[in-house]
Protein backbone atom coordinates (compact mmCIF):
# COMPACT_ATOMS: atom_id res chain seq x y z
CA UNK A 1 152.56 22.05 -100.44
CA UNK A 2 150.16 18.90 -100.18
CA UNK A 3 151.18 18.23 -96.63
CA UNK A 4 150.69 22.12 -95.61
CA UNK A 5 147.38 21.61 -97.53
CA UNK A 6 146.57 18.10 -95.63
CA UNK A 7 148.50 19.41 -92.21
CA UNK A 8 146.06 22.89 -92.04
CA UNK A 9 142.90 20.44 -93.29
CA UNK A 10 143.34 18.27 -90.25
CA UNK A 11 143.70 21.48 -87.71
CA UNK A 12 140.86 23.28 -88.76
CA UNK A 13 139.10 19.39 -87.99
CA UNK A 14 140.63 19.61 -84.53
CA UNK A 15 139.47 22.97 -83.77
CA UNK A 16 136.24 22.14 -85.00
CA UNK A 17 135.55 19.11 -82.79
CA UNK A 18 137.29 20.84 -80.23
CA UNK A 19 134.88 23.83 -80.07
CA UNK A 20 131.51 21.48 -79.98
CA UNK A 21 133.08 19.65 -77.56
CA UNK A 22 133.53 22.53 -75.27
CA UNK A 23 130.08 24.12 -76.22
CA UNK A 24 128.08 20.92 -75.36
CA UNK A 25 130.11 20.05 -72.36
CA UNK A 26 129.19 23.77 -70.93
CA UNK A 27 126.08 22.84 -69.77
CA UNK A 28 127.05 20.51 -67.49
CA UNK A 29 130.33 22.23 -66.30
CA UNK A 30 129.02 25.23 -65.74
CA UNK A 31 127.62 25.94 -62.04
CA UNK A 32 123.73 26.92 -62.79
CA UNK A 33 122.49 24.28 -60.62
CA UNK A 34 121.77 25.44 -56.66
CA UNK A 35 119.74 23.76 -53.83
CA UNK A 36 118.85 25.65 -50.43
CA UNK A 37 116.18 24.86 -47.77
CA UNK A 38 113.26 23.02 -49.83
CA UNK A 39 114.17 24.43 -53.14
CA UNK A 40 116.07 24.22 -56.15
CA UNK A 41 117.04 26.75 -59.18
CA UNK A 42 118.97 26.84 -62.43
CA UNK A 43 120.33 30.64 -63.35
CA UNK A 44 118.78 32.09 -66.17
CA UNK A 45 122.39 32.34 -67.86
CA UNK A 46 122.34 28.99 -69.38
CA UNK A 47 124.70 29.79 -72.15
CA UNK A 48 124.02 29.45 -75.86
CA UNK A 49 122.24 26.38 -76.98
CA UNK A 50 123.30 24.55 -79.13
CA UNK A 51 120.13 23.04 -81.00
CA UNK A 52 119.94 20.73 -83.97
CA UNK A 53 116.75 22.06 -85.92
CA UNK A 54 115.79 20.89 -89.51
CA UNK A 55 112.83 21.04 -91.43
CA UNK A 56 110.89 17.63 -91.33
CA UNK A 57 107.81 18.95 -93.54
CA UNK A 58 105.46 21.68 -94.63
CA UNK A 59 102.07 21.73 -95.09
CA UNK A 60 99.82 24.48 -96.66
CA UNK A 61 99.85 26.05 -93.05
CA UNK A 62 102.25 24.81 -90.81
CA UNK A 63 106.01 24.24 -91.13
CA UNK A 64 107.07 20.84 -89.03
CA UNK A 65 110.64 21.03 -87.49
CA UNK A 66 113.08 18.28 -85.82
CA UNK A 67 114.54 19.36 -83.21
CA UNK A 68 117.20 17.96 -80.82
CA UNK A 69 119.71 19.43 -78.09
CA UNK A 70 122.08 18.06 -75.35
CA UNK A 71 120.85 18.87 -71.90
CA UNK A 72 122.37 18.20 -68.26
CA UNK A 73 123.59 14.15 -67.79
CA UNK A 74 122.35 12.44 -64.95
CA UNK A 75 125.18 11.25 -63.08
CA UNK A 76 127.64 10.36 -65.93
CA UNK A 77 125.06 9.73 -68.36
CA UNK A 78 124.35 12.51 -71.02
CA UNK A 79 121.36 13.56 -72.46
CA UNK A 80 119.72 14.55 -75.71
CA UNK A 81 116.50 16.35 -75.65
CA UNK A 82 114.31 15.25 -78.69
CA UNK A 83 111.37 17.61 -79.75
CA UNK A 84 109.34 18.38 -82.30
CA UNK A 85 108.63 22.35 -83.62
CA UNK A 86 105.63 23.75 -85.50
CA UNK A 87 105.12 27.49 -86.32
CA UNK A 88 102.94 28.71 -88.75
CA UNK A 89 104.51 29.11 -92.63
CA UNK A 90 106.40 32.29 -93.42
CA UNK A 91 106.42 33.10 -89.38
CA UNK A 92 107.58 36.34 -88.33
CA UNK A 93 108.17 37.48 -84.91
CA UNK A 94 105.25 34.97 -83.77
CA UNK A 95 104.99 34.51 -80.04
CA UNK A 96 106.45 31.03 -78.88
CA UNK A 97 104.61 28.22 -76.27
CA UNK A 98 106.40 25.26 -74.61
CA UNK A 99 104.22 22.08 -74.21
CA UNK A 100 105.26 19.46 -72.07
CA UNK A 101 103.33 16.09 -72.66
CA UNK A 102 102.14 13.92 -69.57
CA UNK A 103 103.79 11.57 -68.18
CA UNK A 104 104.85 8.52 -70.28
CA UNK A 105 103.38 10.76 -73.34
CA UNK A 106 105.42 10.89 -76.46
CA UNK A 107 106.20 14.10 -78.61
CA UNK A 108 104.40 12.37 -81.40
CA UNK A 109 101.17 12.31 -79.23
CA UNK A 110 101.21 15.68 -78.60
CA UNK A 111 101.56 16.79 -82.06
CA UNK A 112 97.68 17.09 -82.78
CA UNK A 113 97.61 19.58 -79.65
CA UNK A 114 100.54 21.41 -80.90
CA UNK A 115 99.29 21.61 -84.42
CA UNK A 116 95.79 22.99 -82.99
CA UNK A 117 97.92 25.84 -81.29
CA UNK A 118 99.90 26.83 -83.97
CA UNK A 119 96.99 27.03 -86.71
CA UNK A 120 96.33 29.84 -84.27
CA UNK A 121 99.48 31.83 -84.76
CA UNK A 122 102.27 30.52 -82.32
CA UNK A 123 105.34 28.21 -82.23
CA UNK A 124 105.10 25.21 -80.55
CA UNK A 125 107.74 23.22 -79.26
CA UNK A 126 106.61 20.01 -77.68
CA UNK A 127 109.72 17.06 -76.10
CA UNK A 128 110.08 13.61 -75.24
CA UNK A 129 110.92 13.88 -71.93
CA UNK A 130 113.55 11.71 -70.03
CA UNK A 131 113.08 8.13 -70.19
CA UNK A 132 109.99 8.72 -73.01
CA UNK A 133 110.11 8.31 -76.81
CA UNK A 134 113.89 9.27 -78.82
CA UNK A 135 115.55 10.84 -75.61
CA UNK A 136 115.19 7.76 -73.72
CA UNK A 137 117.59 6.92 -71.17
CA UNK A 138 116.20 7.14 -67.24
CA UNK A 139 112.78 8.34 -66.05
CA UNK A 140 113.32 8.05 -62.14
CA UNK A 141 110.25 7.84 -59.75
CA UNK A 142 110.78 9.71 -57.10
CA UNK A 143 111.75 6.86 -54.90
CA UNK A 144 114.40 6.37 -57.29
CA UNK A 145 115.90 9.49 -57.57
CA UNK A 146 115.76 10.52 -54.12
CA UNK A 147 118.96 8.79 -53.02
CA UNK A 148 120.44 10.94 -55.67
CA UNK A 149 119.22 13.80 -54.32
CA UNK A 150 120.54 12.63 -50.98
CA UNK A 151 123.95 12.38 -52.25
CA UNK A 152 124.05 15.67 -53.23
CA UNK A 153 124.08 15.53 -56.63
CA UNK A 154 121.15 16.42 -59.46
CA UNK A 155 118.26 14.11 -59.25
CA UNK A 156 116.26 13.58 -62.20
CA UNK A 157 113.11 15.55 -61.26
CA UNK A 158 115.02 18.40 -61.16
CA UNK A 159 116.68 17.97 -64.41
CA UNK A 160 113.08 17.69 -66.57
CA UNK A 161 112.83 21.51 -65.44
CA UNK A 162 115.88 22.20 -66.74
CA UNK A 163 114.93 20.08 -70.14
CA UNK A 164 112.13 22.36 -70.57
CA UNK A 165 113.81 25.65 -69.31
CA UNK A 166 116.66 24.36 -72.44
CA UNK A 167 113.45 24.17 -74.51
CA UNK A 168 112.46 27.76 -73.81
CA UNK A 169 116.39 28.48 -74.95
CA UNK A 170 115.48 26.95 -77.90
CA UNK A 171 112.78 28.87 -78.87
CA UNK A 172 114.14 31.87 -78.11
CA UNK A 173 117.02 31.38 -80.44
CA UNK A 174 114.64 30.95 -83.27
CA UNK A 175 114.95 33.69 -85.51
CA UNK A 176 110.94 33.81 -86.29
CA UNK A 177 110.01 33.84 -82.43
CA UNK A 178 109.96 36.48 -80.43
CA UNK A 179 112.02 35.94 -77.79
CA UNK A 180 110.59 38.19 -75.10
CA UNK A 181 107.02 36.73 -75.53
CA UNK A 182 107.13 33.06 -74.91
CA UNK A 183 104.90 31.07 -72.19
CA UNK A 184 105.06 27.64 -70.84
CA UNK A 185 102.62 25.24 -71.06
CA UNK A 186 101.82 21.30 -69.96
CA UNK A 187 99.52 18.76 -69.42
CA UNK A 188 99.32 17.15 -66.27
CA UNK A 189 102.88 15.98 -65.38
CA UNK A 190 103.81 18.16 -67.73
CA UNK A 191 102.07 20.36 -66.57
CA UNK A 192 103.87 20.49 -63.02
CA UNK A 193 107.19 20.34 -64.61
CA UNK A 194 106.12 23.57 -66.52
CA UNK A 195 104.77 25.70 -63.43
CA UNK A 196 108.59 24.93 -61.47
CA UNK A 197 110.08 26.02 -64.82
CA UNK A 198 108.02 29.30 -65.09
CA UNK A 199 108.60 30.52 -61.76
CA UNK A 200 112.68 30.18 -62.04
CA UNK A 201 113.24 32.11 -65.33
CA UNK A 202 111.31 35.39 -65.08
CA UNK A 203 111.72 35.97 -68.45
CA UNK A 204 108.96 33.27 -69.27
CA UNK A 205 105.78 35.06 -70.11
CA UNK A 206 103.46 33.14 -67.82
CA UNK A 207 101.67 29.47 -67.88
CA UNK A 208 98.76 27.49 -68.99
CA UNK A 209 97.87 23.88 -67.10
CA UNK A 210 95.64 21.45 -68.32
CA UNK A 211 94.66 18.68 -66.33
CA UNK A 212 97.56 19.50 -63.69
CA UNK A 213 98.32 20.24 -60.21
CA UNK A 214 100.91 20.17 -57.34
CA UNK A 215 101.06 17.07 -55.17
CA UNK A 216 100.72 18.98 -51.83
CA UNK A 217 103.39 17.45 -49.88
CA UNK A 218 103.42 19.01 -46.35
CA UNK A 219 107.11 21.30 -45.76
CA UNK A 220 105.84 20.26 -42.34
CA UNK A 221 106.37 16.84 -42.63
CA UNK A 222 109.77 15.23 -40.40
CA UNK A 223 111.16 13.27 -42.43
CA UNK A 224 114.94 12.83 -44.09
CA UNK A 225 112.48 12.87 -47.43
CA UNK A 226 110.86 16.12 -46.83
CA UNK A 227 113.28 18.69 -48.35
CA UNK A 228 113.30 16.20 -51.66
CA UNK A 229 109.42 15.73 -51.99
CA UNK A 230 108.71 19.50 -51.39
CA UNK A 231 111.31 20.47 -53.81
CA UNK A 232 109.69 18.61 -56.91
CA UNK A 233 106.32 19.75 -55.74
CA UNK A 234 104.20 22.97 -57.80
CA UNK A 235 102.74 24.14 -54.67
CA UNK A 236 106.25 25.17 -53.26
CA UNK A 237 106.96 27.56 -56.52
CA UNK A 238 103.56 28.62 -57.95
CA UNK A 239 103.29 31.96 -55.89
CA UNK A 240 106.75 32.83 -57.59
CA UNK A 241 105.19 33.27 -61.01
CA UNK A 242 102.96 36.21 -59.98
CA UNK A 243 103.17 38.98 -61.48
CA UNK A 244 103.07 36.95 -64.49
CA UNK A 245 99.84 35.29 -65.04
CA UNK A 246 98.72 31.64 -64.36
CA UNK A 247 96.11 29.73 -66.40
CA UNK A 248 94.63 26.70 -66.00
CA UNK A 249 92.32 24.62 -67.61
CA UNK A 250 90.72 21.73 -65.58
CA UNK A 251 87.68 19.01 -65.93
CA UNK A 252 84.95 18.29 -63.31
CA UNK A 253 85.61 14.75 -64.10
CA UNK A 254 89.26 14.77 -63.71
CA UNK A 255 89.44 10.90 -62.23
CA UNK A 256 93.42 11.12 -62.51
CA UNK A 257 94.14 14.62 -61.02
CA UNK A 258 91.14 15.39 -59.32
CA UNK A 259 89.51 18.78 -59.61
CA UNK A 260 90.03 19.71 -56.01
CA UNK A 261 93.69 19.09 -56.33
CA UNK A 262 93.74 21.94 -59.16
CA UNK A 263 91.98 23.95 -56.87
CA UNK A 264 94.64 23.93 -53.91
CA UNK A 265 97.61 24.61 -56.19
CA UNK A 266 95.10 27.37 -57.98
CA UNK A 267 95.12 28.84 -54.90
CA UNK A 268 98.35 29.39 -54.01
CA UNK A 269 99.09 31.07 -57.19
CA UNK A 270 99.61 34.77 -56.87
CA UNK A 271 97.52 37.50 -58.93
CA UNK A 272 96.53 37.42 -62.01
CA UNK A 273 95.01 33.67 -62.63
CA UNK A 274 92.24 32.19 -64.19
CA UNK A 275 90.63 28.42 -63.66
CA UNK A 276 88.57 27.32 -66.06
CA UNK A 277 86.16 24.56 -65.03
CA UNK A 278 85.10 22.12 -68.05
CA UNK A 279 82.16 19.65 -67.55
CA UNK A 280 82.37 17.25 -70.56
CA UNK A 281 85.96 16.32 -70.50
CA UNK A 282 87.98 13.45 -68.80
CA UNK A 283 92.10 13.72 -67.89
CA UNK A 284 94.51 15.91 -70.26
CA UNK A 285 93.34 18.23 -73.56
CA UNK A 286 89.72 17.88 -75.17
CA UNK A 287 88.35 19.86 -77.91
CA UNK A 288 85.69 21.36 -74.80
CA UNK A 289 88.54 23.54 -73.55
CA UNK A 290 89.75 24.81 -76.87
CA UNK A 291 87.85 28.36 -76.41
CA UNK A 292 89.39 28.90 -73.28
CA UNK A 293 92.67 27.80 -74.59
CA UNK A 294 92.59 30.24 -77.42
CA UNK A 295 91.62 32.50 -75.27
CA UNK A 296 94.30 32.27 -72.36
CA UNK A 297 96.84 32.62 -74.73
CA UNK A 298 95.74 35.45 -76.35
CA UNK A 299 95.65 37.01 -73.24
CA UNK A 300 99.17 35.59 -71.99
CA UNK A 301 100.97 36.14 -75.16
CA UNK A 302 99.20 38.99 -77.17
CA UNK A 303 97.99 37.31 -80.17
């Protein structure tokens, strides 16, 4: 009988390694990744994500969440998203907001931000990106990953939209979001990363920038490097997220992305848009552009 007992005990093990073995090794077995002329995509049927979320800490507002989940490996080397949640307390059916940080920005960093946006009524989910913070592992430049890319094969600046489309799964599976009214957000690399993830999955509400544009590579350009540079650049995808709308929130004395630069990709976005032009502020978030913050995502997201 204690063998049956100990025999069974030891199956049930198997099975159960087994199964998260298969569920985390779907993502990257699973044919969602395409390429074709200057552009790449990742279907909207990602499968189930399988997200590690636990309650960090609670204040007498806002609940704090850690949250972690496997995404795509570059070449043989997997990946673990690491992010960090807040939502107000006692949420129910509260819209949802991805923020990706800028680049080299950790999750921590972006906390204050996040925390501002959820006192107003949403859940935020901000990530360490690749090479940044507890995911770690590779941040390629884009002379790096480009003879990836020329291989055939995923390069990494394609992979950070699929990190953030996987954070958008996340949110979605949370039981007090609601899933069909979540937007993507991000500040200045972050920020570009977040327009190419809005315009592949429809079912993202819209998008707010801050302190972000395109690079404006030229489609034009004859080069071996041209299909590459235009595929990683906002430009080529912004017109995509129309008929959803597109904020964004810029300064006048922008000295890393310069205003004008927000003003070319602005333009190629589709109808309806909004640019907000703030006078007092430097690169990335400042308390100047909180009103129209609040009030581009009450108008994106209802609340």
């Amino acid at each position: 009988m204690r063998k049956a007992y100990i025999f069974v005990t030891i199956l049930v093990a198997l099975i159960i390694i087994l199964s998260a073995f298969l569920l985390n090794s779907s993502i990257s077995n699973k044919n969602i990744y395409s390429f074709s002329g200057e552009s790449f995509s990742y279907s909207q049927d990602r499968g189930q994500v399988n997200a590690n979320i636990s309650l960090e800490y609670v204040n007498d507002t806002l609940d704090y969440y850690l949250v972690n989940y496997p995404s795509r490996p570059l070449l043989n080397y997997s990946t673990t998203i690491y992010g960090l949640l807040v939502m107000p307390s006692n949420a129910s059916n509260v819209p949802g907001l991805v923020l990706l940080p800028g680049g080299g920005v950790k999750k921590e960093d972006e906390l204050r931000l996040a925390s501002i946006i959820a006192h107003l009524g949403y859940a935020v989910l901000t990530i360490d990106q690749r090479g940044i913070g507890q995911t770690g592992g590779f941040y390629l430049s884009p002379d790096q990953d480009y003879p990836i890319f020329s291989e055939g094969k995923e390069p990494m600046q394609h992979l950070a939209v699929f990190d953030a489309l996987r954070a958008f799964d996340v949110l979605r599976s949370m039981p007090q979001v609601n899933e069909s009214d979540i937007a993507m957000s991000g500040e200045s690399m972050g920020g570009r990363y977040a327009i190419i993830a809005t315009a592949l999955d429809s079912r993202i509400k819209g998008f707010i920038g801050i302190s972000t544009s395109g690079f404006h590579f030229s489609p034009y350009e004859n080069s071996p490097y041209t299909p590459y540079l235009v595929s990683i650049d906002p430009d080529n995808y912004i017109s995509r997220i129309s008929p959803r709308q597109v904020f964004m929130i810029h300064s006048s004395n922008d000295s890393i992305i310069p205003l004008s630069d927000a003003e070319t990709t602005y333009s190629l976005a589709g109808q309806p848009k909004n640019l907000t032009i703030i006078n007092s502020c430097g690169h990335g978030y400042c308390t100047a552009m909180l009103p129209a913050l609040k009030a581009d995502l009450s108008q994106l997201l209802g609340h």
